[in-house]
Every structure is written in C-alpha cells, then in structure tokens.
Protein backbone atom coordinates (compact mmCIF):
# COMPACT_ATOMS: atom_id res chain seq x y z
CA UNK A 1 -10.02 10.97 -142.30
CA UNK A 2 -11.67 14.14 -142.91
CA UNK A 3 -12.13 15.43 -146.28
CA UNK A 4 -12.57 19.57 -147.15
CA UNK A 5 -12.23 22.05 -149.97
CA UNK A 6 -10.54 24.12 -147.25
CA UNK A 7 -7.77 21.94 -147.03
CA UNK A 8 -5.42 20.61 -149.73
CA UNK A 9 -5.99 17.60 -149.23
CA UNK A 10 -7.21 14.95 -146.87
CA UNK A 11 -6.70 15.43 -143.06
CA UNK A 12 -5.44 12.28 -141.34
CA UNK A 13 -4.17 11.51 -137.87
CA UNK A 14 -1.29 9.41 -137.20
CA UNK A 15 -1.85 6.33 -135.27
CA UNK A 16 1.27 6.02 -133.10
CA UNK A 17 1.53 10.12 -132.28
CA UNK A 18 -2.01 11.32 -132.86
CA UNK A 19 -0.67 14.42 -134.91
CA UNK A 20 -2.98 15.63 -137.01
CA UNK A 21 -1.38 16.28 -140.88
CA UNK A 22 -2.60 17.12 -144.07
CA UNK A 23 -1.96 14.12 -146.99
CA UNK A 24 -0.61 16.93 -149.92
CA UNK A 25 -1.11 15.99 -153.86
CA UNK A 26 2.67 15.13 -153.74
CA UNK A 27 2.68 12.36 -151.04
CA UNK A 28 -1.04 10.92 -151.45
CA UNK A 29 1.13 7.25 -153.19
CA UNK A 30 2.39 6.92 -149.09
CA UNK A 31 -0.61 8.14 -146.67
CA UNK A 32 0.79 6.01 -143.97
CA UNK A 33 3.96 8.62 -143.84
CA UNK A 34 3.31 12.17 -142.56
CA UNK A 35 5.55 13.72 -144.97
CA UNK A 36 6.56 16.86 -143.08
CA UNK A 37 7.48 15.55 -139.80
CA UNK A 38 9.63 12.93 -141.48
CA UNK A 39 12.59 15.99 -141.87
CA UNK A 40 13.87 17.33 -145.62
CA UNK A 41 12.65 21.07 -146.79
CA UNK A 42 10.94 21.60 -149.71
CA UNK A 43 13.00 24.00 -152.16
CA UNK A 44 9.68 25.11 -153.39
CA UNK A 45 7.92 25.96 -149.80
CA UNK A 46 7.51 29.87 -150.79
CA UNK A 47 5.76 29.20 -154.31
CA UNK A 48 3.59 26.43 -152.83
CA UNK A 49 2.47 28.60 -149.68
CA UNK A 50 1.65 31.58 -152.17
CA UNK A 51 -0.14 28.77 -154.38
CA UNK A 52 -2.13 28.18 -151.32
CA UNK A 53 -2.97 31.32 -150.22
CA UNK A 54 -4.22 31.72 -153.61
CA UNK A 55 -6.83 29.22 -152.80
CA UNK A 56 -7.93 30.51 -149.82
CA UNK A 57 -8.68 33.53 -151.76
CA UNK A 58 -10.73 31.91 -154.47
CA UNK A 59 -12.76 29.84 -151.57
CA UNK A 60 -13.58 33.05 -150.46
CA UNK A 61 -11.73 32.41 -146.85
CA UNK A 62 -10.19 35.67 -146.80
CA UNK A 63 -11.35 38.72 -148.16
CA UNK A 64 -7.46 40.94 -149.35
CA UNK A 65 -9.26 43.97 -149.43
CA UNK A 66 -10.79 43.62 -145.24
CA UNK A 67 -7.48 42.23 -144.49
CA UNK A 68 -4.96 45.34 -145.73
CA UNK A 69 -6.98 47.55 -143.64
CA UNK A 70 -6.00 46.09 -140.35
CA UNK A 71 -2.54 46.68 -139.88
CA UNK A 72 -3.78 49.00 -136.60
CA UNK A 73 -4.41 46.04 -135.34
CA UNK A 74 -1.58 43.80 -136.17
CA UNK A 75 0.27 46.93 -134.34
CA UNK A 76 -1.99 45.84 -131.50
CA UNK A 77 -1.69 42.26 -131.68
CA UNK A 78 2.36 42.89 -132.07
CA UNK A 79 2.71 45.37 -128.55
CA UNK A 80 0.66 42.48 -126.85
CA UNK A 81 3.03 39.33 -128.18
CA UNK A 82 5.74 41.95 -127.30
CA UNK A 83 4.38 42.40 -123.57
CA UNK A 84 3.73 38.42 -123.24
CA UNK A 85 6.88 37.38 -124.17
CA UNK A 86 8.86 40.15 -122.04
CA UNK A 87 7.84 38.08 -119.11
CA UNK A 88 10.29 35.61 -120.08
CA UNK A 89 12.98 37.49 -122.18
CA UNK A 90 12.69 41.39 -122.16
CA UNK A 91 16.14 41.85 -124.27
CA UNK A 92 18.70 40.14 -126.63
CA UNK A 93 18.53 39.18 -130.18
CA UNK A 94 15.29 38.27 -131.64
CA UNK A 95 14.22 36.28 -134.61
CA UNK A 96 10.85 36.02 -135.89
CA UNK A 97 10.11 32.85 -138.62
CA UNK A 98 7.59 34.35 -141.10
CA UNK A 99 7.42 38.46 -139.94
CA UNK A 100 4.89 39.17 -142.60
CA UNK A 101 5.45 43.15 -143.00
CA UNK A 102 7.47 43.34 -139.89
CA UNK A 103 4.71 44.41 -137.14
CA UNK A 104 6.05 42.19 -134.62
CA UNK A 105 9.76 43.19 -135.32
CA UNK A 106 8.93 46.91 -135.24
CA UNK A 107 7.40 46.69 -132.19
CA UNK A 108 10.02 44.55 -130.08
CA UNK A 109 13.15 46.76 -131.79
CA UNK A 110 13.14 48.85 -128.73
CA UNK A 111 13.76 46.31 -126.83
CA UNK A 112 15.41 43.61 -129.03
CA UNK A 113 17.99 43.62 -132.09
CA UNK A 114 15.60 42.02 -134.40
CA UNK A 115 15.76 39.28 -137.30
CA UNK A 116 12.75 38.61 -139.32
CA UNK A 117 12.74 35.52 -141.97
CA UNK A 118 9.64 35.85 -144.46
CA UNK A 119 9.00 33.57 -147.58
CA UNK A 120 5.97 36.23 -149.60
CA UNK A 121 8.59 38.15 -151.17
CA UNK A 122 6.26 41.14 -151.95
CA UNK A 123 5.82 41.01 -147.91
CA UNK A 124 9.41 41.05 -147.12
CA UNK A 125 9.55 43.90 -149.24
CA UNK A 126 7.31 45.66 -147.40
CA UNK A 127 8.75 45.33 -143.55
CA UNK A 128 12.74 46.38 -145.32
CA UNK A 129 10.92 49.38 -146.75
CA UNK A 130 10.11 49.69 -142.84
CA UNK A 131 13.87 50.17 -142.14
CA UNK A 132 13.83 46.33 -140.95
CA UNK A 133 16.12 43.48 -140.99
CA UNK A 134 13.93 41.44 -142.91
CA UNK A 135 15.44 37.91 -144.83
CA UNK A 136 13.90 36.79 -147.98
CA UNK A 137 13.17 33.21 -148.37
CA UNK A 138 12.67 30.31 -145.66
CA UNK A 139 14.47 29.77 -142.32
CA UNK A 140 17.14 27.41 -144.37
CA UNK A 141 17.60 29.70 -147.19
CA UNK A 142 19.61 31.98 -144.84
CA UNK A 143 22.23 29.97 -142.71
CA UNK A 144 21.81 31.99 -139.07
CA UNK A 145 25.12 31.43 -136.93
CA UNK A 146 24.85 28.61 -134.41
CA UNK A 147 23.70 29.86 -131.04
CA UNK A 148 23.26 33.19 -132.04
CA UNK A 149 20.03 33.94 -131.23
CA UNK A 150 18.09 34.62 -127.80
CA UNK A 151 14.17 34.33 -128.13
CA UNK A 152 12.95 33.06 -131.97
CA UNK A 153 9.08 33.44 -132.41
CA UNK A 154 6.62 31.53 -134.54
CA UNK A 155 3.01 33.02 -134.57
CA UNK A 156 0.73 31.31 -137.20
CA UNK A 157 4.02 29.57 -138.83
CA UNK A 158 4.46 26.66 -137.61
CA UNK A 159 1.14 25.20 -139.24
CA UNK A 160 2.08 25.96 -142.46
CA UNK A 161 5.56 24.36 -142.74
CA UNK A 162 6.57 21.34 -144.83
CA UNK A 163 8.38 19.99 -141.62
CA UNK A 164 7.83 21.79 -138.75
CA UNK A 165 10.13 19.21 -136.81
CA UNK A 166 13.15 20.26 -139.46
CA UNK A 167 12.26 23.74 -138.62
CA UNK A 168 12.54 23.11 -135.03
CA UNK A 169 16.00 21.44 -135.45
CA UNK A 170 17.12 24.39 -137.17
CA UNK A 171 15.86 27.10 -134.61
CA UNK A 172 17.37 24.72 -131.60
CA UNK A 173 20.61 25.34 -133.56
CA UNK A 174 20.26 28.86 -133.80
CA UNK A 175 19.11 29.29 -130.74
CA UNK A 176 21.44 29.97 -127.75
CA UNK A 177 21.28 27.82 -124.40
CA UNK A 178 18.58 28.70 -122.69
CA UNK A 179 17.10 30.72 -125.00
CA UNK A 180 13.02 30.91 -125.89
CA UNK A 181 11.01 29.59 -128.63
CA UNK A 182 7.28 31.39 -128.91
CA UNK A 183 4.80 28.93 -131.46
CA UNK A 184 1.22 30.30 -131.60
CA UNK A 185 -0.89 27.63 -133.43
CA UNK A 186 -4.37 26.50 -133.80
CA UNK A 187 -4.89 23.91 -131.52
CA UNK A 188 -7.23 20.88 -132.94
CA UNK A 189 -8.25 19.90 -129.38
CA UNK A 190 -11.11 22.36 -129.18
CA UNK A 191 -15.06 21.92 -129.30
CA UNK A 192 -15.57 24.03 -132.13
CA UNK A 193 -13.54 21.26 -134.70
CA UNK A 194 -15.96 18.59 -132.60
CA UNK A 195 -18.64 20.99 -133.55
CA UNK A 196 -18.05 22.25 -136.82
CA UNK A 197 -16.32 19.81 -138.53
CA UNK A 198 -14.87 20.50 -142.18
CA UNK A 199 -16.40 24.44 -141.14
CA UNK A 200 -13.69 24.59 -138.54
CA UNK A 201 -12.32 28.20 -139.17
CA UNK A 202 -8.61 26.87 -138.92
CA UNK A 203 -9.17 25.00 -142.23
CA UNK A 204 -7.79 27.13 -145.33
CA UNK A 205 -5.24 25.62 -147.72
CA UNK A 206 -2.02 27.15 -146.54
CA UNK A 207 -2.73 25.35 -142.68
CA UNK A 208 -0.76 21.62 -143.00
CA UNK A 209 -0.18 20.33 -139.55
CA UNK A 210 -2.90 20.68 -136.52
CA UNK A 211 -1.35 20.44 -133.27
CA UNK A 212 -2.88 19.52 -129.72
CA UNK A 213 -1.70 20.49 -126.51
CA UNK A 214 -0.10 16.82 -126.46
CA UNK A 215 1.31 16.55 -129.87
CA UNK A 216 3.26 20.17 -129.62
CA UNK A 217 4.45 19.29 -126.29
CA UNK A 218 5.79 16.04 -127.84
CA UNK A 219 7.18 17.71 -131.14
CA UNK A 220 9.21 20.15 -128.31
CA UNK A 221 10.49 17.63 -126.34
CA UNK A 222 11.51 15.54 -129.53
CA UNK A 223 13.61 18.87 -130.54
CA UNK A 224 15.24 19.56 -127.47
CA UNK A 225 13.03 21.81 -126.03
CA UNK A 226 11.21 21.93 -122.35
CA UNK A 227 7.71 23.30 -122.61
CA UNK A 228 7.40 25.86 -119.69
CA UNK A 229 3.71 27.23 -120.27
CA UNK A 230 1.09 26.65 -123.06
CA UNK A 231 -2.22 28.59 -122.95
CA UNK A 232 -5.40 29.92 -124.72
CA UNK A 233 -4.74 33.36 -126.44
CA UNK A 234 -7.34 35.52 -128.89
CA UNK A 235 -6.50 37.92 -130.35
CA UNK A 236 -7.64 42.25 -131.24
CA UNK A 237 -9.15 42.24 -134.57
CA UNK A 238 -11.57 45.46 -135.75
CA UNK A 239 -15.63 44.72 -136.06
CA UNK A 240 -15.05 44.47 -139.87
CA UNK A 241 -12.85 41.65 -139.89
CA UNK A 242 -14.52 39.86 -137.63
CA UNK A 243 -17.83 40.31 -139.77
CA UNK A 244 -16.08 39.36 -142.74
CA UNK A 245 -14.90 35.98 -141.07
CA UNK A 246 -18.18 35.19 -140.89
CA UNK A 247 -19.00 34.93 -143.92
CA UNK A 248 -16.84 31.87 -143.93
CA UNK A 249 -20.06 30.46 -142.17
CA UNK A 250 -23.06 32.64 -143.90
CA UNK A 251 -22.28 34.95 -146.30
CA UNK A 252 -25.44 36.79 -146.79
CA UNK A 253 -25.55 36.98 -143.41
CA UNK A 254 -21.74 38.74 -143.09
CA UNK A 255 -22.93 41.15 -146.14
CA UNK A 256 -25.97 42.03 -143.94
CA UNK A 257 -23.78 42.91 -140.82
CA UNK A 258 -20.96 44.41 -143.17
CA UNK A 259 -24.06 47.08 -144.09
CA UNK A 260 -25.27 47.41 -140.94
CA UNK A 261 -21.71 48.08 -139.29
CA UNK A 262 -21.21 50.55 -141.74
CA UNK A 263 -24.28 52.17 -141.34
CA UNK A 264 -23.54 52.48 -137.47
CA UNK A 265 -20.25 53.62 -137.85
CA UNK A 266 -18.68 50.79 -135.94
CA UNK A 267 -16.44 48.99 -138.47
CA UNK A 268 -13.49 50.47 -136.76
CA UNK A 269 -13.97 49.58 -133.35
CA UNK A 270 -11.70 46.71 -131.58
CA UNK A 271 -13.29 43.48 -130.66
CA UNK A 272 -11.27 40.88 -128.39
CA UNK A 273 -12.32 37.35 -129.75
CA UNK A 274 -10.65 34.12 -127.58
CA UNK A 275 -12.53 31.33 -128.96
CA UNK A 276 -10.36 28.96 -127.03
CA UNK A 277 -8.96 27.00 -130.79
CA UNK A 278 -5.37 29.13 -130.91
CA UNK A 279 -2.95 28.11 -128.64
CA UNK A 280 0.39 30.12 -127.40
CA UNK A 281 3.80 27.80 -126.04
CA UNK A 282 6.87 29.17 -124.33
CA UNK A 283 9.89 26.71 -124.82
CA UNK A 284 12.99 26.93 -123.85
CA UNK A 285 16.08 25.27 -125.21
CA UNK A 286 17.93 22.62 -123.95
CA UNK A 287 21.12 23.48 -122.37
C-alpha cells in the first residue's frame, strides 16, 4: 500500500490480478474489492472527476494558466495520434471517450466522421463551439447504436474511470467487428514509480487505476478484445510546460527556469519528452 496527497486515497494492488487501483473515500469499509473493475457506473462520475481536478489544482500539480496556452500543441499531439492510428484504420466512424475541446476530433474529421463523448461540460462546450459532434456527459449517458462504430479512442481516459472494465463492455458493444480500440495510459511498470515513489508524476487525484503492460492486456482480453501492439509513446509539449511540471518536483527550481526561459525567449519552443511511464495499445474487437 502506498499512501500520497496526490492520490485520493490509498493505492493498493490486487493480489490475484496485480492491478494497481486506488481505495476511494466511498469504498475504504471493503479494501479487499477494487470497486471499479467490479462493473456499475457511478451517476456522479462528471462532478467527482471535476472534484478531483480541483485537487490537483490546489496541490499545485497543474498550473490552468501554463496549461490553456498549449493548445498548439495538443494540435500537435492530435495530427500525431491521427498519423499512428491511420496505420491501422485510415477511415470510418470515429469515437473518442473524453475529447476534451475536440483537438483529436478536429484533426481526424478529414479523414473520419467523428464522435466525441466528454464529461467537463464547460469543455464540451468548447469543441461544439468548434463545429464538432461533441456529447455531454459519460460514455453511458448517451446510448451509441450497437456496432456502429469503427475505431473508438481513449487517450488519458481510461485511468480516470470508475470502471474501466464497464467502459470497455460498452465500447465492445459499440464497436463494430473488427473494429479498433486506442487506450493511452500511464503504465505503473516503469523505473521512475520504482524510483520516485509517491513523486511519481502519474499521481494527481483524478488518476484511479494504474495499468501494466500485463494487467491492460488482461483487462482486453477479459472484454473481448485481442491486443495487437502496445508501446512506449511521449509526447510534444512547449519548454514552458515542461518547466512548469517540474515544479511538481522543485518548485523554486521550476520558477528559476520559468525566468530564465523567458528571458531567452524559448518558452515557445517544442520539446519531445518519452520518459518511457505512458503507454499506447491497439485492440481490436472480437469478431
């Protein structure tokens, strides 16, 4: 058991599977259960991520005003998902499970007729202003057709769901024959948790479930899905994020590089950080 303000509560590993869950305030009476893989959405999963996001705010884990300056590069980081998962499915219907503003979608609508689902509502607002298809609310609250879709993506989602097996169940529904499911997740089985311990930079609030290589492999073949490749993938971020992240370690340190950036003019150029801990999985669906 690992214990962390970053967290929202204690981090425990199951026994039998070896996945790696956060114990929430709700289900601390029954720490032997790991509440969301056992199946059943919570009605209130929107107001409790925002109530965890909140957190990471006040712990100082992200910093609101660093991160609405980088939608350049979420436009970045969307045309490279976009070229990535062309080399499995370059056309069809798309659905991505928590679009944020709708960088992803508004990248792959060239190619795709896309779907977004998003739970922040003031988010979803933001990617229909767009001239997107955007859904308000959680994957459940919207009742997709059965096999209707042909690729469904997941980047950063997955960890934050009260049952990411429900959610899989769902999206195997949804999902045509043969069709793809993308999750990019932190993956647990990396030296810098060994390393840093509660520091890890995956902990914040809003992250529930911490996935290895073994354990998402065995949640996708639970779910009806056939893992075809998993890798390591970074991501493009600008020099002023990055700085700010650090401050996650050292945060006179991060003010001292913040200045110094500035002061060279370099806050706006693109770094390309793979530190090995995120981890990206093709699936495809059982016919």
């Amino acid at each position: 058991m690992l214990a962390t303000e970053r967290l929202d509560g204690p981090l425990v590993r199951c026994r039998g599977c070896r996945l790696c869950y956060v114990i929430p305030p709700t289900a601390r009476k029954s720490p032997s259960i790991p509440a969301g893989m056992a199946g059943g959405e919570d009605a209130r999963a929107a107001d409790e991520m925002r109530r965890l996001a909140e957190r990471a705010r006040e712990l100082e884990l992200v910093e609101p005003q660093v991160e609405e300056r980088e939608r350049r590069w979420r436009e970045l980081t969307a045309a490279e998902r976009l070229a990535d998962l062309r080399r499995f499915q370059t056309g069809g219907r798309l659905l991505e499970v928590g679009c944020a503003t709708g960088e992803m979608l508004a990248a792959a609508s060239a190619s795709f007729t896309v779907t977004g689902v998003e739970a922040d509502a003031e988010s979803s607002c933001v990617a229909r202003a767009r001239g997107l298809d955007c859904r308000g609310g959680t994957l459940f609250d919207v009742g997709f057709p059965e096999a209707h879709f042909d690729a469904a993506a997941l980047y950063h989602v997955i960890e934050h769901l009260p049952s990411p097996r429900s959610a899989l169940d769902e999206l195997h529904r949804i999902l045509r024959p043969g069709g793809w499911l993308v999750i990019e997740t932190p993956n647990i089985a990396t030296p810098w948790f060994r390393l840093l311990g509660p520091r890890w930079r995956q902990f914040i609030p809003d992250h529930r479930f911490f996935f290895t290589p073994e354990t998402i492999r065995r949640l996708c073949a639970d779910q009806g899905f056939e893992v075809c490749e998993l890798r390591s993938v970074g991501k493009a971020m600008s020099v002023r994020l990055f700085v700010s992240r650090l401050g996650r370690y050292h945060k006179s340190l991060s003010r001292a590089l913040s200045a110094l950036s500035a002061q060279l003019k370099i806050s706006d150029r693109t770094l390309r950080l793979n530190l090995g801990d995120v981890m990206r999985v093709y699936a495809r669906r059982s016919q």
